[in-house]
Protein backbone atom coordinates (compact mmCIF):
# COMPACT_ATOMS: atom_id res chain seq x y z
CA UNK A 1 43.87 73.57 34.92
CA UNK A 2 46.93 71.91 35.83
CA UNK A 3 47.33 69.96 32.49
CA UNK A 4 46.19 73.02 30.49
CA UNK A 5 48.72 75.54 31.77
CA UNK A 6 51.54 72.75 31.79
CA UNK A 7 51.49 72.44 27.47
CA UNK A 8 53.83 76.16 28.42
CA UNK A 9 56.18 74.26 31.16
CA UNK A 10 55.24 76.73 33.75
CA UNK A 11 52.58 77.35 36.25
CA UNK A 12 50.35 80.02 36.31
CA UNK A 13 50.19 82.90 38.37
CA UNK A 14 54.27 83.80 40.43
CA UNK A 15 57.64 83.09 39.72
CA UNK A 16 57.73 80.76 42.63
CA UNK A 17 54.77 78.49 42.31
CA UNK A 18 54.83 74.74 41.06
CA UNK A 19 53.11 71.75 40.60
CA UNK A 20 54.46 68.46 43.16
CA UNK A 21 51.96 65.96 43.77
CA UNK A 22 51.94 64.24 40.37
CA UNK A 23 53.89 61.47 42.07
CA UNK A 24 51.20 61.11 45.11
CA UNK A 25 48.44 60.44 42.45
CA UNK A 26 50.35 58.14 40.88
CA UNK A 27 50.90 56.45 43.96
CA UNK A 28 46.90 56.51 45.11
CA UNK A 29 46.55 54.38 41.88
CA UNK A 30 45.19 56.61 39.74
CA UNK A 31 47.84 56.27 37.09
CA UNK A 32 49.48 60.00 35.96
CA UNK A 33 46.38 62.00 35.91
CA UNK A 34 48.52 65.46 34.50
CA UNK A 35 50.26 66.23 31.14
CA UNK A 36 53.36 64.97 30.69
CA UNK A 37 54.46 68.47 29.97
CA UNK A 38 54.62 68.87 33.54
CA UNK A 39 58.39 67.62 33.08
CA UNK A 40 59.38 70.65 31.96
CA UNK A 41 57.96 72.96 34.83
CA UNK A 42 61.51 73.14 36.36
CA UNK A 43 63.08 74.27 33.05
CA UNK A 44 61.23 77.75 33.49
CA UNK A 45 63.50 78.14 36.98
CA UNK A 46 66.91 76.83 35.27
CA UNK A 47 66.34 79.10 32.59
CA UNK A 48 64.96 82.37 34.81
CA UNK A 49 67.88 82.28 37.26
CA UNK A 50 70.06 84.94 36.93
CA UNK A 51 74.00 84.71 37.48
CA UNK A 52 73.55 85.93 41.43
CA UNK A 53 70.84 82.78 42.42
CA UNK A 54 68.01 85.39 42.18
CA UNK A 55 65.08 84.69 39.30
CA UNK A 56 63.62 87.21 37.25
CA UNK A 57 60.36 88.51 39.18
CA UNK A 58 57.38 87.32 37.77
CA UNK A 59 53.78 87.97 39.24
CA UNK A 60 53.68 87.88 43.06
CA UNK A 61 56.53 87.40 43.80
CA UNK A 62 57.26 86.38 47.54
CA UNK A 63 60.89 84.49 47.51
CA UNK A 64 62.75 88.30 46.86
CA UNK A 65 62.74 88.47 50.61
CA UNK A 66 65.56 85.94 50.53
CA UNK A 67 68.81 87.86 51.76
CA UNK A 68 70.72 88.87 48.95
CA UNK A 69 74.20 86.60 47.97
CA UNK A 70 71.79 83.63 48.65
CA UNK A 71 70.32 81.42 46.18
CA UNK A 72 66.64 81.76 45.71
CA UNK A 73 64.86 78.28 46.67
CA UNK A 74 62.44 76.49 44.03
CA UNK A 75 60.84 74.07 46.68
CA UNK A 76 60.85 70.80 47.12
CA UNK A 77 59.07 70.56 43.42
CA UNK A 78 61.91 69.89 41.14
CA UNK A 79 62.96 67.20 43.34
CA UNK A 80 59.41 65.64 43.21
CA UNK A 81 59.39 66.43 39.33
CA UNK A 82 62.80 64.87 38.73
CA UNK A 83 62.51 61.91 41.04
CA UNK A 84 58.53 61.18 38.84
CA UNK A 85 60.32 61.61 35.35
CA UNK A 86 63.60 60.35 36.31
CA UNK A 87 65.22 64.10 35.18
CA UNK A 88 68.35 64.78 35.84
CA UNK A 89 68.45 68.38 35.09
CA UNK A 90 65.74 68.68 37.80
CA UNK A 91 67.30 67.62 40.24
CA UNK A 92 69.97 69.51 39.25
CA UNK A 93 68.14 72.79 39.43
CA UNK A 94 66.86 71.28 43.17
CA UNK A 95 70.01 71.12 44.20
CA UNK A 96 72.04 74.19 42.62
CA UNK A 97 69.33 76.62 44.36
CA UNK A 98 69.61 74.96 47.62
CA UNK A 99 68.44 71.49 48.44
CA UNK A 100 65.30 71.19 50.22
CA UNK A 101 64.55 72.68 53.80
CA UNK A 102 64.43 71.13 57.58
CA UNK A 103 60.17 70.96 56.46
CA UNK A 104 60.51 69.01 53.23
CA UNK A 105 63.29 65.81 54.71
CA UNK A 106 60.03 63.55 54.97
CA UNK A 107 59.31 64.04 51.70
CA UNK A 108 62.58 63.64 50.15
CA UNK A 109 62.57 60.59 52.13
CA UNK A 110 59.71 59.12 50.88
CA UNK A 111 59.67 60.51 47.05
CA UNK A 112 63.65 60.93 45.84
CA UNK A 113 64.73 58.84 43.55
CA UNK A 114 68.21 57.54 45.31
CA UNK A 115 69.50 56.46 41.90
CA UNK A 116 69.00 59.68 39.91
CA UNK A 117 72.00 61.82 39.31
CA UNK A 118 71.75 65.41 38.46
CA UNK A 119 72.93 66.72 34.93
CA UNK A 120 74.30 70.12 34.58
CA UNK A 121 72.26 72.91 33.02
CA UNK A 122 75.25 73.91 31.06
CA UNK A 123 74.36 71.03 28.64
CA UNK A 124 71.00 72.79 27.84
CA UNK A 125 69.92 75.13 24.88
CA UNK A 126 70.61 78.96 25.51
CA UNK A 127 66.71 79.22 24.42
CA UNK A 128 63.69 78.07 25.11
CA UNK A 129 60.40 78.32 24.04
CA UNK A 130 57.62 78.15 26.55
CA UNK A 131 54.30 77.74 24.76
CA UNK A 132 50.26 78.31 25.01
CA UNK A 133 48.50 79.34 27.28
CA UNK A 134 51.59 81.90 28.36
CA UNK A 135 53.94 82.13 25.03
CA UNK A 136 56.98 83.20 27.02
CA UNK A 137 60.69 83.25 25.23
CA UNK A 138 63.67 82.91 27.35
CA UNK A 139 66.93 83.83 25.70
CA UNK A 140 70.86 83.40 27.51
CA UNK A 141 74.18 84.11 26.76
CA UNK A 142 75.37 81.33 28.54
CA UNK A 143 75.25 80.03 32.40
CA UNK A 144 78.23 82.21 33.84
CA UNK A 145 78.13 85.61 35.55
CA UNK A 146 79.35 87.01 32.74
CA UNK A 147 76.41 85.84 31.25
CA UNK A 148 73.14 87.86 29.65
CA UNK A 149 69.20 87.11 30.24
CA UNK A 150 66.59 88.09 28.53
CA UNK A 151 62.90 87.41 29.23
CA UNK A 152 59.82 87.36 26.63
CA UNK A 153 56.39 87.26 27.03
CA UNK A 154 53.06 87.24 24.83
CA UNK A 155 51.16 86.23 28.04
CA UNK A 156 48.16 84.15 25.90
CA UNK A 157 45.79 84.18 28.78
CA UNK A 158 45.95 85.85 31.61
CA UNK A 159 45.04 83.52 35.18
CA UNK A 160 44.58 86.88 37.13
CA UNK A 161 44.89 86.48 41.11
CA UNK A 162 49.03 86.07 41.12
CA UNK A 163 49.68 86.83 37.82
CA UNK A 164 50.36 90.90 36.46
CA UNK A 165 48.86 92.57 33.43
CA UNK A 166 52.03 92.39 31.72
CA UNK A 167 51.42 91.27 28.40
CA UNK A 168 54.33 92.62 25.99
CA UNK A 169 56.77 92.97 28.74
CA UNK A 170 60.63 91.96 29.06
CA UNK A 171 63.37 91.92 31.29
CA UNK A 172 67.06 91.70 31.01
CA UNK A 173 69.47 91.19 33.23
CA UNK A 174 73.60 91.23 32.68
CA UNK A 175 75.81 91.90 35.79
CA UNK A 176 72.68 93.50 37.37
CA UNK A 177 68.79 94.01 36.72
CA UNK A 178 68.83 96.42 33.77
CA UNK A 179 65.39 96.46 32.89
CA UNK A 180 63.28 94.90 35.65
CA UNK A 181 59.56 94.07 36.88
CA UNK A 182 58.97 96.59 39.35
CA UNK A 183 57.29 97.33 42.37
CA UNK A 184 56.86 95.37 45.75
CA UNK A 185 54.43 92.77 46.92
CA UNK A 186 54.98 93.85 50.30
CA UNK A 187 55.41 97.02 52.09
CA UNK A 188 53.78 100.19 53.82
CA UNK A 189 50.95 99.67 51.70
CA UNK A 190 50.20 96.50 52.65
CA UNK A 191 50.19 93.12 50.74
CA UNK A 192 47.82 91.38 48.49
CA UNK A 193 45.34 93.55 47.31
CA UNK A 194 46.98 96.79 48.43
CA UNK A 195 46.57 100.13 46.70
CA UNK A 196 49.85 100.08 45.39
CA UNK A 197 48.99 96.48 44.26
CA UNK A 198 45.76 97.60 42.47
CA UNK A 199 47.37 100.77 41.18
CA UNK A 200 51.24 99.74 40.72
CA UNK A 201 52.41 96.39 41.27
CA UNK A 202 49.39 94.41 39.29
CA UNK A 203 49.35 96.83 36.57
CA UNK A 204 50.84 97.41 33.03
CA UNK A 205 52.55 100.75 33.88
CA UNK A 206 54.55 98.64 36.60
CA UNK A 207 56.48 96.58 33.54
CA UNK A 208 58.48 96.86 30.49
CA UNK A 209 55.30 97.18 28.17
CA UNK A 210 52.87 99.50 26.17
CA UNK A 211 50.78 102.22 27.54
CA UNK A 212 47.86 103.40 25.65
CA UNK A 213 46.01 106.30 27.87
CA UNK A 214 42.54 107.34 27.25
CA UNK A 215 41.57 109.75 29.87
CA UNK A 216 38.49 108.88 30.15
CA UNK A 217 38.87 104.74 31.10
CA UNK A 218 37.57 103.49 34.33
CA UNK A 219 39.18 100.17 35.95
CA UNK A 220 36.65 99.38 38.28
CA UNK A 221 37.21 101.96 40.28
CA UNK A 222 34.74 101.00 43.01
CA UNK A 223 37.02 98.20 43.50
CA UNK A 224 39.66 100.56 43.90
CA UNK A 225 41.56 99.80 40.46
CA UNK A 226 42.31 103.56 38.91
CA UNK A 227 43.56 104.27 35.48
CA UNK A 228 47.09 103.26 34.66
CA UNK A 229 46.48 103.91 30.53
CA UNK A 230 47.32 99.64 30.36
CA UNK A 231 45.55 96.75 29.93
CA UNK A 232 42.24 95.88 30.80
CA UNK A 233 41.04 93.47 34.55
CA UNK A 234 40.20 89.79 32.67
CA UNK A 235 36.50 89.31 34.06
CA UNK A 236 37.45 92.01 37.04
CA UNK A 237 40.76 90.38 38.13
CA UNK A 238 38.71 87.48 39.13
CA UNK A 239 40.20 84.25 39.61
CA UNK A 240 39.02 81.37 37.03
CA UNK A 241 37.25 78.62 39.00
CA UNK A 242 38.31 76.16 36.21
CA UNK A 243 39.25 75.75 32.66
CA UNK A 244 35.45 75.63 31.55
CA UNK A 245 35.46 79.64 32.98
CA UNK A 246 39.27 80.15 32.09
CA UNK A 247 38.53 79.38 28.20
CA UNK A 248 35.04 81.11 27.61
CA UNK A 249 36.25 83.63 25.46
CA UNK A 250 32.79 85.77 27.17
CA UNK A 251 35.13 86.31 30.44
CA UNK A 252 37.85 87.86 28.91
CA UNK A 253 41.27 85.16 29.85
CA UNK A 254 42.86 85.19 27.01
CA UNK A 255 44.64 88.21 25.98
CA UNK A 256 46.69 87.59 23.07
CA UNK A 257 48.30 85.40 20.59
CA UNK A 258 51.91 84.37 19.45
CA UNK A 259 52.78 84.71 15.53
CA UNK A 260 55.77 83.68 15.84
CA UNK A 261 58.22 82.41 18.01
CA UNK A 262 61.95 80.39 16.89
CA UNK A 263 65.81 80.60 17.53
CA UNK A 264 68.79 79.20 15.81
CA UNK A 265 70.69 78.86 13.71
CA UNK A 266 72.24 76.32 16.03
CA UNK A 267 69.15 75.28 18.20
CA UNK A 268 72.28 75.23 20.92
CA UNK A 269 73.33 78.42 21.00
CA UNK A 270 71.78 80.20 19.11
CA UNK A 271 72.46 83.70 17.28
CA UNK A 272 68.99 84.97 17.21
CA UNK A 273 65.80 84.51 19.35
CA UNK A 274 62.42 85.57 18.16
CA UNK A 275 58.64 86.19 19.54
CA UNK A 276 56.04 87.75 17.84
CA UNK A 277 52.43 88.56 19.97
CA UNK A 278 49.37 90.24 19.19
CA UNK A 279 48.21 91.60 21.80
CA UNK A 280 45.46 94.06 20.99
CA UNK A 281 43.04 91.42 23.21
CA UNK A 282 44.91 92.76 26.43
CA UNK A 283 43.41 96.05 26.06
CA UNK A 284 40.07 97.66 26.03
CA UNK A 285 38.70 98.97 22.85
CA UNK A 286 40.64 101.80 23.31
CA UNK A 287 42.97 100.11 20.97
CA UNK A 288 42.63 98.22 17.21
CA UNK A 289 45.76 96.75 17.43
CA UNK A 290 49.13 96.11 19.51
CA UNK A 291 51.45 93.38 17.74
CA UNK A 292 55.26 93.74 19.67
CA UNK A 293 58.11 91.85 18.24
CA UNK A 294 61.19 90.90 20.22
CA UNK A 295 64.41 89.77 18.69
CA UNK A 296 67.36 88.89 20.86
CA UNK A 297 70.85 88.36 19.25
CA UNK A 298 74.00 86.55 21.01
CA UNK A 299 76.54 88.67 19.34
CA UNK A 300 78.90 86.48 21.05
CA UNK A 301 80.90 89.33 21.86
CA UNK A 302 82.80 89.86 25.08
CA UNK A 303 82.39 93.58 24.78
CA UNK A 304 78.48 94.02 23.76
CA UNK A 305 77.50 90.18 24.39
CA UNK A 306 73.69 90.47 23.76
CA UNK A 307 71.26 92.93 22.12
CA UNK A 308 67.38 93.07 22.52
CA UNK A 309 65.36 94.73 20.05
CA UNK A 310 61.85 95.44 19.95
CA UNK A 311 59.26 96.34 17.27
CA UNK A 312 55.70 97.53 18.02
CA UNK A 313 52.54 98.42 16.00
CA UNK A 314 50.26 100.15 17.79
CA UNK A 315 46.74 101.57 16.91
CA UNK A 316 44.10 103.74 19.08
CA UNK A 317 40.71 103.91 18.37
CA UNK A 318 41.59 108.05 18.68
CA UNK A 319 44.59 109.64 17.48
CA UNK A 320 44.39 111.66 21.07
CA UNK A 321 44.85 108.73 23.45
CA UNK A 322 48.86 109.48 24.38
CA UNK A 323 51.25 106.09 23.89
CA UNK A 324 53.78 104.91 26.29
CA UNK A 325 56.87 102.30 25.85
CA UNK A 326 57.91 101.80 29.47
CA UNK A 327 61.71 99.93 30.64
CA UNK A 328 61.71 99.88 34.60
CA UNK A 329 65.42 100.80 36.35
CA UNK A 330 67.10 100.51 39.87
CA UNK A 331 69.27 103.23 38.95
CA UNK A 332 68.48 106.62 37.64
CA UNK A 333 69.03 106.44 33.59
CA UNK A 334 70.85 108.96 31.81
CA UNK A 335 68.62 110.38 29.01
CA UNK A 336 70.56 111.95 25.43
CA UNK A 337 68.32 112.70 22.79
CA UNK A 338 66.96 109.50 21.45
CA UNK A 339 68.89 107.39 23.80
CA UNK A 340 69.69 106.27 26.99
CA UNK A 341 72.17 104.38 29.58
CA UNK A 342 71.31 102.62 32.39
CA UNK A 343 74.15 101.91 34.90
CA UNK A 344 74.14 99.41 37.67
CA UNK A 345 76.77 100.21 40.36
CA UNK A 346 75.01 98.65 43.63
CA UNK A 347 75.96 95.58 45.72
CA UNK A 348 78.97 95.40 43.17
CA UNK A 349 76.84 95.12 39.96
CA UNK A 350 78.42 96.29 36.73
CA UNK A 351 76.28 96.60 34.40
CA UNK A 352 75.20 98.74 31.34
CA UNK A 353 72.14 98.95 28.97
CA UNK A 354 72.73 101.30 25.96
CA UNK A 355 69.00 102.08 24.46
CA UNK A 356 68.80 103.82 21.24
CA UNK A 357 65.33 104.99 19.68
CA UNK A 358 65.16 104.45 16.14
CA UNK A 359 61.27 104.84 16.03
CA UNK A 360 59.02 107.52 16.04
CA UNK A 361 61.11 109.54 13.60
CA UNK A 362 63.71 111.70 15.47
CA UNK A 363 61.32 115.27 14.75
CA UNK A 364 58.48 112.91 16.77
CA UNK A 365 60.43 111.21 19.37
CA UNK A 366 60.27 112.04 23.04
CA UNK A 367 62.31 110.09 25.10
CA UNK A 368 62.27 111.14 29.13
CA UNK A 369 62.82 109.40 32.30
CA UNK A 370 59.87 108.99 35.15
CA UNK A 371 61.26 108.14 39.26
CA UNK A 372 63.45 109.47 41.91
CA UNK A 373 62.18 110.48 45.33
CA UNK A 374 58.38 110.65 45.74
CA UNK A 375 58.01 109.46 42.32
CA UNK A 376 59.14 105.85 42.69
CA UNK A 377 55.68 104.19 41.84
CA UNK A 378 54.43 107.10 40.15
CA UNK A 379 50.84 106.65 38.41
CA UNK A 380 50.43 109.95 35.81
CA UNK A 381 49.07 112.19 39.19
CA UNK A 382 49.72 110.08 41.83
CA UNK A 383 52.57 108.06 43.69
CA UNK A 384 51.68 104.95 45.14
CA UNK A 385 54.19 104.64 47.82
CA UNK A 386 55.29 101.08 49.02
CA UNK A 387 58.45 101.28 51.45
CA UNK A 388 60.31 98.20 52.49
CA UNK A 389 60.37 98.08 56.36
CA UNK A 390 63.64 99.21 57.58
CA UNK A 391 64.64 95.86 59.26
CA UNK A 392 64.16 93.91 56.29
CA UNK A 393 66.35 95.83 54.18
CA UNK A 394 69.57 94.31 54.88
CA UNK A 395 67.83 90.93 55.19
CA UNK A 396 66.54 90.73 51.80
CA UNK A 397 66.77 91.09 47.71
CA UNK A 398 64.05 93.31 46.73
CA UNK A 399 64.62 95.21 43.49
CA UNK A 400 61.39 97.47 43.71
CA UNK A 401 62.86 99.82 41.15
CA UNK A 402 62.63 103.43 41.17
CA UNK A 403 62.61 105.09 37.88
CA UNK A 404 61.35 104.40 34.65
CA UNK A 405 62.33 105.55 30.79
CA UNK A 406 59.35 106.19 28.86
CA UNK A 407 58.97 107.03 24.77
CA UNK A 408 56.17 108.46 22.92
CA UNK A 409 55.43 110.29 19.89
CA UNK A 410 55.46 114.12 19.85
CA UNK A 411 52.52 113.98 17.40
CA UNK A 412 48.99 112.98 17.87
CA UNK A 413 48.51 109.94 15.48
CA UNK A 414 45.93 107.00 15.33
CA UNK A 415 49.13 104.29 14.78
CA UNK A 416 52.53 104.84 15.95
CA UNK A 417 55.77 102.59 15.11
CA UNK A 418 58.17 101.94 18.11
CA UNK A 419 62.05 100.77 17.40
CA UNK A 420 64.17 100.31 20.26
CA UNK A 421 67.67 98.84 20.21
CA UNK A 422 68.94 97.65 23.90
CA UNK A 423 72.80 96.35 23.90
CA UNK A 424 74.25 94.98 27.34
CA UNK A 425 77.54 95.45 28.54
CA UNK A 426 80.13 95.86 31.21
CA UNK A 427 80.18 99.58 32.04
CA UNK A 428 83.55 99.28 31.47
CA UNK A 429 84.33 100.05 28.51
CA UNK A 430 80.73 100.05 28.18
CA UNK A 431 80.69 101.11 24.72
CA UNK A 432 78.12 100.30 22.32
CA UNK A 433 78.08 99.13 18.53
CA UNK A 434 77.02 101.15 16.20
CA UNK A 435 73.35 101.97 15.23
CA UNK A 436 70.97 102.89 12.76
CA UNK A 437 67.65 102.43 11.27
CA UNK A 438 67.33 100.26 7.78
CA UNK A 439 64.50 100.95 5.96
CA UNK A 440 63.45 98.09 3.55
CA UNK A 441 60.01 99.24 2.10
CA UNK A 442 57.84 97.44 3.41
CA UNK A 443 60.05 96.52 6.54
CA UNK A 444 61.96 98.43 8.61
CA UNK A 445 64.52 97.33 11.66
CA UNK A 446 68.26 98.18 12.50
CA UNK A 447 71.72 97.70 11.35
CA UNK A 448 74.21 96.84 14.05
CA UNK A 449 78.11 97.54 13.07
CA UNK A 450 80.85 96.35 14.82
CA UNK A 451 84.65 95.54 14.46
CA UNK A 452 83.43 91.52 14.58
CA UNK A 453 80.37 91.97 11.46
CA UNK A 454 77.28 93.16 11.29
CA UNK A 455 73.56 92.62 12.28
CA UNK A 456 70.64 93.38 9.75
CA UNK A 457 67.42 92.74 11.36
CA UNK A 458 63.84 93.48 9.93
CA UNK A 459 59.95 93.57 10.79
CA UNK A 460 57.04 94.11 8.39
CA UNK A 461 55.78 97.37 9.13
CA UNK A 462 52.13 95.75 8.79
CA UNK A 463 53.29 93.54 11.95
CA UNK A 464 51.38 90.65 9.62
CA UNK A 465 53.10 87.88 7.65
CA UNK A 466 54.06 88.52 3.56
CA UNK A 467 54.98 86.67 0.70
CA UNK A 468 56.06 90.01 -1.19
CA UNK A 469 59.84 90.31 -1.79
CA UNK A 470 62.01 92.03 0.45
CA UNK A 471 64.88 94.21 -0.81
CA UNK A 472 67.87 95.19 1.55
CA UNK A 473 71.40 96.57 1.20
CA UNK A 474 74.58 94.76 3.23
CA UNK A 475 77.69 96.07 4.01
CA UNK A 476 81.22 94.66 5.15
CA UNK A 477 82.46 91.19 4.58
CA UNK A 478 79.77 89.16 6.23
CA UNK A 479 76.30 90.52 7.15
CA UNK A 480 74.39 88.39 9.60
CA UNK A 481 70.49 89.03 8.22
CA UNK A 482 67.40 88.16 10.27
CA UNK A 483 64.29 88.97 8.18
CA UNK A 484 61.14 88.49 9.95
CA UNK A 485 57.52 88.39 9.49
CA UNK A 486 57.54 86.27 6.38
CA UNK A 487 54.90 83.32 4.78
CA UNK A 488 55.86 79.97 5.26
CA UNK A 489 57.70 78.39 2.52
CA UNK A 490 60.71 77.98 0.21
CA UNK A 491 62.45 81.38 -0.47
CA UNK A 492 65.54 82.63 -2.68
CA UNK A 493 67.76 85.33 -1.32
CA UNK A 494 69.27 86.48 -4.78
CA UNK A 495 72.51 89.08 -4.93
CA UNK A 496 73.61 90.98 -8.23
CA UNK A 497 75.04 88.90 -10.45
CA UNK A 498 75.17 85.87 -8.35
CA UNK A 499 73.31 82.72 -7.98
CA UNK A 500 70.55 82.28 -5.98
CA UNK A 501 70.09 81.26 -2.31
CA UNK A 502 67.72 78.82 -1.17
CA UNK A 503 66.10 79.73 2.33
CA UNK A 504 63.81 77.81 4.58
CA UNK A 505 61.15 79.82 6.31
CA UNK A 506 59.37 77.62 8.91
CA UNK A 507 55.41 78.46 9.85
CA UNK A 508 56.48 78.87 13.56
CA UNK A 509 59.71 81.17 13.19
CA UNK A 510 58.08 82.82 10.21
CA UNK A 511 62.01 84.27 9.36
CA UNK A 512 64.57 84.13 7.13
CA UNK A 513 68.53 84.06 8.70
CA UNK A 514 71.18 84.51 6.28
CA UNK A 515 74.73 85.53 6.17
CA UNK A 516 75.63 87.32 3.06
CA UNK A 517 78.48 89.47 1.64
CA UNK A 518 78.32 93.38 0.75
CA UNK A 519 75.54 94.42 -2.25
CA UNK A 520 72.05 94.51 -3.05
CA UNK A 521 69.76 91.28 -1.71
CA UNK A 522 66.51 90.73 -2.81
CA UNK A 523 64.48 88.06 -0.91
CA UNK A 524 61.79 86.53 -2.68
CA UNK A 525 58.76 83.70 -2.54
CA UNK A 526 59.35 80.82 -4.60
């Protein structure tokens, strides 16, 4: 198991569990027993720690009861890791978050590498890809405070136990958890295995994912799992005894696939970062398919410095079953029409998401927020209450969250398009580029405007791959075009009049970048 889930550099199951003995092994004589993608196992806590030493919750998390304006520890494992591979980043990571603990000197005795010096993370891509079996996208701004995060994940099987039911979901953080994992491990209602860890915390609803809610569902309700309208229990929640039972497709682990996952153009810091899942295996059969896209562009702006936009296909087995796209706040978002803000004012935060719904239609869009007293952990008819205790409030970092925005179509409909647009920023100014929907024929996605250029980005409506041409419109000096969802191959992006443009499309990225002046662009298979 430990070689299998390493191929993704990252551990199964919580944000703050890891790997360490590779070294012991070693040392018994048995050579190094694990994949050598275990090197890379730190690189998911460099990348996943935000600006204030906190990481993005994942799974069980237990380190948010760390008091808050101190660095969240990662364990003596980096060390270990770094000292085994000779990594200096690592150690770097070891050492940024805190060093090791009064418990873990013996150890650093006996397994540091004295010699190795730690390299700074700023020398690192702003992306990074972490593969099968999770298929998890990490995207930055850069390493500052001023910096933006944004989390991706496909979640290709799911290990149950620690691990959520969050397959689809995202975070992003800038000056302040914007759109966040929610709930709480711990609390009045207990800890592991809780209701409001059956009902809540484990769940779908809990994260920044699809809902698809057929009344009539059971979740194992004798185990005391109700119906949240998410994704199915993998072989009842079960933990897989080992990779034999983890890969037997008859228990029900994996839960999705990537299509497509890339950045660039500079593989350094990049413009554009891109995943692609199917995740119809996540749910029950009350769906035929779920594919959600996520493209995150560093506008390199100091004003609106990253966007995240998502596409999803989504089709129920009945056009009755009601469809949910969730985002999780701290704050209570301010609902407009088809968009929204979310504001971040505590323990000095600053920050602003700007979400604009481009899909369903306007006439079929409802857009609403979910939260506030009594409704914190709320569950369609029921709130599943889990309170901090009062003395560990000022002694820790928890970010339960409170509210949620949800979107759905008016109309009952067997498949439903969703097209969101999220831009970060300071809240002051806090004002957002321009929006709108560009419809392509066969694609659709979003134009971004702004004094600096704009942003063209598109999705296949089919949420497949094509080799048909693609025919857009550009505006302004210098469009910056992301076109996704293509065949692998040699392509021509040809204007009016002009001559032709070669473009690369790789099997992995399955997308087209370009930057092309105002007309008519046609993109075509050679």
């Amino acid at each position: 198991m430990a070689t299998f889930d390493a191929a993704g550099k990252r551990v199964w199951g919580a944000v703050d569990q890891g790997h360490m003995d590779m070294g012991w092994v070693d040392r018994l004589g048995a050579g190094n027993v694990y994949n050598a993608e275990q090197q890379g196992v730190p690189y998911f806590y460099a990348y996943t720690t935000r600006p204030d030493g906190q990481r993005l919750r994942g799974g069980d998390t237990f380190a948010h009861s760390a008091p808050r304006g101190r660095p969240w520890g990662v364990g003596i494992g980096p060390l270990l890791t770094g000292s085994y591979y000779g990594d200096g980043y690592a150690l770097g990571e070891h050492l940024r978050q805190g060093g090791i603990g009064d418990n873990e000197a013996l150890f650093e005795f006996l397994w540091r590498d004295a010699k190795l010096e730690d390299k700074p993370r700023e020398e690192l891509p702003l992306s990074r890809y972490f593969g099968g079996p999770f298929g998890w996208m990490v995207a930055r701004t850069g390493w500052d405070d001023q910096s933006v995060l944004a989390e991706m994940k496909v979640n290709v099987y799911n290990f149950a136990n620690h691990q959520h039911l969050d397959a689809g979901a995202f975070q992003l953080y800038h000056k302040g958890a914007l759109a966040l994992d929610s709930g709480l491990y711990k609390g009045s209602s207990g800890a592991y295995g809780s209701p409001h860890c059956r009902n809540y915390y484990w769940r779908t609803i809990a994260h920044n994912s699809l809902l698809i809610h057929d009344p009539a569902e059971q979740f194992n309700p004798a185990a005391g799992y109700g119906n949240d309208g998410g994704q199915r229990l993998p072989n009842g929640r079960g933990e897989p005894r080992n990779l034999e039972v983890l890969t037997d497709p008859k228990n029900g682990y994996q839960t999705a696939e990537v299509l497509a996952h890339g950045f660039g153009p500079d593989a350094q810091a990049p413009d554009y970062t891109l995943l692609t899942g199917d995740l119809t295996r996540a749910y029950s059969d009350k769906v035929k398919q779920v594919v959600r896209s996520f493209v995150f562009l560093n506008l390199k702006n100091a004003d609106v410095p990253g966007t995240l936009i998502v596409f999803d296909r989504v089709i129920a087995s009945d056009p009755l079953f009601g469809k949910f796209w969730l985002l999780h706040t701290l704050e209570e978002p301010h609902v407009n029409g088809a968009t929204a803000v979310v504001d971040r004012t505590e323990h000095g935060a600053r920050g602003r998401l700007h979400l604009t719904a481009l899909l369903p239609e306007p006439a079929n869009c409802a857009l609403g927020k979910v939260g506030g007293p009594g409704k914190e952990f709320w569950v369609f008819d029921q709130d599943f209450t889990n309170e901090v205790p009062a003395d560990q409030v000022a002694k820790s970092s928890q970010e339960a969250g409170a509210w949620r925005i949800e979107l759905s179509p008016k109309a009952p409909a067997a498949e439903d398009l969703f097209l969101t647009v999220m831009q970060t920023m300071d809240r002051e100014p806090g004002t957002p580029l321009s929006v709108s929907r560009a419809d392509a024929g066969t694609s659709v996605g979003c134009l971004l405007t702004g004094s600096a250029g704009n942003w063209l980005v598109l999705f296949p409506r089919d949420g497949g791959r094509g080799d048909g041409p693609v025919t857009f419109q550009t505006a302004g000096a210098a469009t910056r075009v992301l076109v996704t969802g293509l065949a692998a191959g040699d392509w021509r992006a040809q204007g009016q009049g002009g001559r032709p443009q070669p473009v690369p499309v790789s099997a992995e990225a399955a997308a087209a970048w370009l930057t092309l002046p105002a007309g008519q662009w046609t993109l075509s298979k050679r």
